[in-house]
C-alpha atoms as a PDB file:
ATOM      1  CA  UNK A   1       4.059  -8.964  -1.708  1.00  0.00           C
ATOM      2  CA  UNK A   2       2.856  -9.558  -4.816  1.00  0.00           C
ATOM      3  CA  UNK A   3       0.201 -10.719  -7.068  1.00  0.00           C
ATOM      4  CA  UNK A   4       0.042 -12.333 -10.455  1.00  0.00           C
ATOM      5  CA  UNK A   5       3.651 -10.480 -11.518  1.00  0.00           C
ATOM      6  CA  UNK A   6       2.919  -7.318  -9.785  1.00  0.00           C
ATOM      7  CA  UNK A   7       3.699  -5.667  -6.522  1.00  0.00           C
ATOM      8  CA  UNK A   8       1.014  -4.540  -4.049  1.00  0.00           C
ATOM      9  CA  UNK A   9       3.187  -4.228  -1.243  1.00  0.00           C
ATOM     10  CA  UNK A  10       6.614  -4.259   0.902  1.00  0.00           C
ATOM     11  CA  UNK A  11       8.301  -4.099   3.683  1.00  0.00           C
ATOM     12  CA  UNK A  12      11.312  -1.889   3.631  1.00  0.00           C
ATOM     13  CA  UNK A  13      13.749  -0.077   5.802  1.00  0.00           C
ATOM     14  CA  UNK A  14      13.907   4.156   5.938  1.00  0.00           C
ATOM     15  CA  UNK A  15      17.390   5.569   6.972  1.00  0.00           C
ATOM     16  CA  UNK A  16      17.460   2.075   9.454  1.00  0.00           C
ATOM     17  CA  UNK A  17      13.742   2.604  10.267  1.00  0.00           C
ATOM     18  CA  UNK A  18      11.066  -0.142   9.180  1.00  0.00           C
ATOM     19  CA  UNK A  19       8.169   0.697   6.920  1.00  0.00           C
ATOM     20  CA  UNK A  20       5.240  -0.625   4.822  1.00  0.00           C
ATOM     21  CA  UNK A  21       4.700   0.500   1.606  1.00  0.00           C
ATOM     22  CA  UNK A  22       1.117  -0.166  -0.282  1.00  0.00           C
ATOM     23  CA  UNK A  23       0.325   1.161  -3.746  1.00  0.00           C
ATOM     24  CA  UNK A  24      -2.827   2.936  -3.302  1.00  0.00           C
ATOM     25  CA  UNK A  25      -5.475   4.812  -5.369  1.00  0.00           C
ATOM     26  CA  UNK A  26      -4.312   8.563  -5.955  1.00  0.00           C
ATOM     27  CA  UNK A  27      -6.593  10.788  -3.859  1.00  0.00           C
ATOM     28  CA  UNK A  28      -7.037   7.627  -0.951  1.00  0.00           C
ATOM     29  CA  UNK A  29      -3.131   7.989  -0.382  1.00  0.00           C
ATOM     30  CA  UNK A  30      -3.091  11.635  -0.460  1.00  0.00           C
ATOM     31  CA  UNK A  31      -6.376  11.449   2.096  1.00  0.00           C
ATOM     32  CA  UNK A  32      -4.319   9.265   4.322  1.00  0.00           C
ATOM     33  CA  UNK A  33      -1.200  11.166   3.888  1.00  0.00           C
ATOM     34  CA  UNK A  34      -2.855  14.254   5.345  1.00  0.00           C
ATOM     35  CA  UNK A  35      -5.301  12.970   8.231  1.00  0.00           C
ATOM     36  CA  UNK A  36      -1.738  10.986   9.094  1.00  0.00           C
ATOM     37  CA  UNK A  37       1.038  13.379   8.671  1.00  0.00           C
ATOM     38  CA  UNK A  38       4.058  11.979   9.490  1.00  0.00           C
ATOM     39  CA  UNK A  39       3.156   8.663  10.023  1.00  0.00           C
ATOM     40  CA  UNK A  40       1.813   8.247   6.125  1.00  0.00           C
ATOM     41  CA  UNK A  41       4.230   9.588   3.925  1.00  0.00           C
ATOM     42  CA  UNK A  42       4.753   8.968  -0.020  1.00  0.00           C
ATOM     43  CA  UNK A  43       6.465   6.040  -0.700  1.00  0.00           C
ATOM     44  CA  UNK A  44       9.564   6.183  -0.128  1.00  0.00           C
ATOM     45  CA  UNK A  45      11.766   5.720  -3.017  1.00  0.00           C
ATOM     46  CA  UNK A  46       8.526   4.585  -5.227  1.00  0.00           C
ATOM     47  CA  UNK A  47       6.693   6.771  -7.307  1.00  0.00           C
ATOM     48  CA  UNK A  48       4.830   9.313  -4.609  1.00  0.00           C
ATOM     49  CA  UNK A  49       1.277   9.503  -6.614  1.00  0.00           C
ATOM     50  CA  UNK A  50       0.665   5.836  -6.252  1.00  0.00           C
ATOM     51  CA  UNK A  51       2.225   4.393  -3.302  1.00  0.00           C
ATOM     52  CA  UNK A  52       2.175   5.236   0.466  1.00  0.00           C
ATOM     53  CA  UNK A  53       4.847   4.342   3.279  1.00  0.00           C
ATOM     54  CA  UNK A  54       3.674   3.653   6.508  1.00  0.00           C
ATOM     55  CA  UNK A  55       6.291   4.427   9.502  1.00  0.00           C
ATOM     56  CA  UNK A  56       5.746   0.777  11.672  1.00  0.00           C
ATOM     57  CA  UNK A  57       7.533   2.343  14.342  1.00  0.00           C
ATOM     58  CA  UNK A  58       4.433   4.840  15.098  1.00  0.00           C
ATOM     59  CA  UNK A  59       2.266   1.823  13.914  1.00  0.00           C
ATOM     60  CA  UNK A  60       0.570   2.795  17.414  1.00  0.00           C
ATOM     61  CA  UNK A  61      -0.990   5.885  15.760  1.00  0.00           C
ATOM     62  CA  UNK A  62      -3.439   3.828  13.386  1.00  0.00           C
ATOM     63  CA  UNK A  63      -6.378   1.631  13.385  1.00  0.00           C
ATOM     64  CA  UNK A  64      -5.660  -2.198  13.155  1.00  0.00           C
ATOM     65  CA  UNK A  65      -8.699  -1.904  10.686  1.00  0.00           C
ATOM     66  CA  UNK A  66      -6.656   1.100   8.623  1.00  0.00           C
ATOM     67  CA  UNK A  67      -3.965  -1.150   7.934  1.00  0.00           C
ATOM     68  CA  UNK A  68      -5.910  -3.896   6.915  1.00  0.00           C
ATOM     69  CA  UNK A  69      -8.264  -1.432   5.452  1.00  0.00           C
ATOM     70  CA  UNK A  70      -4.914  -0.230   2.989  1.00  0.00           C
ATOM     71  CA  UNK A  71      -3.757  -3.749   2.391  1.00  0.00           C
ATOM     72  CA  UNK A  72      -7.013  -4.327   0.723  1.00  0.00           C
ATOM     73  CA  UNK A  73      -7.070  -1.457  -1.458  1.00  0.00           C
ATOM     74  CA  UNK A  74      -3.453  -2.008  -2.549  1.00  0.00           C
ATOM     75  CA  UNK A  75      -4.892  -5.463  -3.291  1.00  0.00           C
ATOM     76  CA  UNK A  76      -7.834  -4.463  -4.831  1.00  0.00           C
ATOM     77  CA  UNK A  77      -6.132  -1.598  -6.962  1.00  0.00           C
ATOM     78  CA  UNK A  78      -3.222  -3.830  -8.454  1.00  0.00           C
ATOM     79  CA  UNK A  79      -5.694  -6.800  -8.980  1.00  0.00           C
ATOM     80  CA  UNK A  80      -8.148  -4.685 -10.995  1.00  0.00           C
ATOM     81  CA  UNK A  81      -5.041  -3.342 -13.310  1.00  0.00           C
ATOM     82  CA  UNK A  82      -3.872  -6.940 -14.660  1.00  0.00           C
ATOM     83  CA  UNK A  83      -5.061  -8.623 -17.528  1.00  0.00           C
ATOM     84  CA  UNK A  84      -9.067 -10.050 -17.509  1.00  0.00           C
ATOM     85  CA  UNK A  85      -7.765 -13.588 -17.561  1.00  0.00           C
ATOM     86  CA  UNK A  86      -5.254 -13.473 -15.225  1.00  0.00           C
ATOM     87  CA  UNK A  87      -7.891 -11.546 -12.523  1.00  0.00           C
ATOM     88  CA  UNK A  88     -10.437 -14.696 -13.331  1.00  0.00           C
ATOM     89  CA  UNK A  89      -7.434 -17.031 -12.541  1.00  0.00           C
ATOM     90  CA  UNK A  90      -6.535 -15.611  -9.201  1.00  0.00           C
ATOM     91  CA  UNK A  91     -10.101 -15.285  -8.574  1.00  0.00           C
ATOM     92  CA  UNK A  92     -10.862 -18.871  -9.067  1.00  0.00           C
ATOM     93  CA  UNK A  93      -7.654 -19.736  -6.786  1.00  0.00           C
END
């Protein structure tokens, strides 16, 4: 998933297992990493201060509103680091 030219988010595959991964601020990934141990992990095979990978197969262990709750953020967070004008023009979409 992307916006403008920049990932947000993905859907992968762990050693056959599915997974999410979100870029998320710093200390709200490490937050979620450690209230959700196990089931929240660094991003696998992404750089593990900035993005998150959520196990879907224990999806069952978190809030609808969490996920959506992280989809924002990752959203929100790669938005906010692209250039003024392009923001404005997704804005205005």
């Amino acid at each position: 998933f992307q916006i403008g030219d920049k990932m947000y988010a993905m859907l992968g595959e762990m050693k056959g297992e599915p997974i999410f991964t979100l870029k998320l601020p710093p200390e709200y990934g490490e937050t979620l990493r450690r209230i959700y141990s196990g089931i929240i992990i660094p991003g696998y095979y992404m750089n593990k201060v900035h993005w998150n990978s959520l196990l879907l197969n224990k999806i069952d262990a978190v809030t609808e509103q969490l996920v959506m709750e992280m989809i924002d953020s990752s959203y929100d967070t790669v938005l906010k680091s692209l250039p003024k004008k392009k923001q404005k023009e997704i804005e205005e979409m």
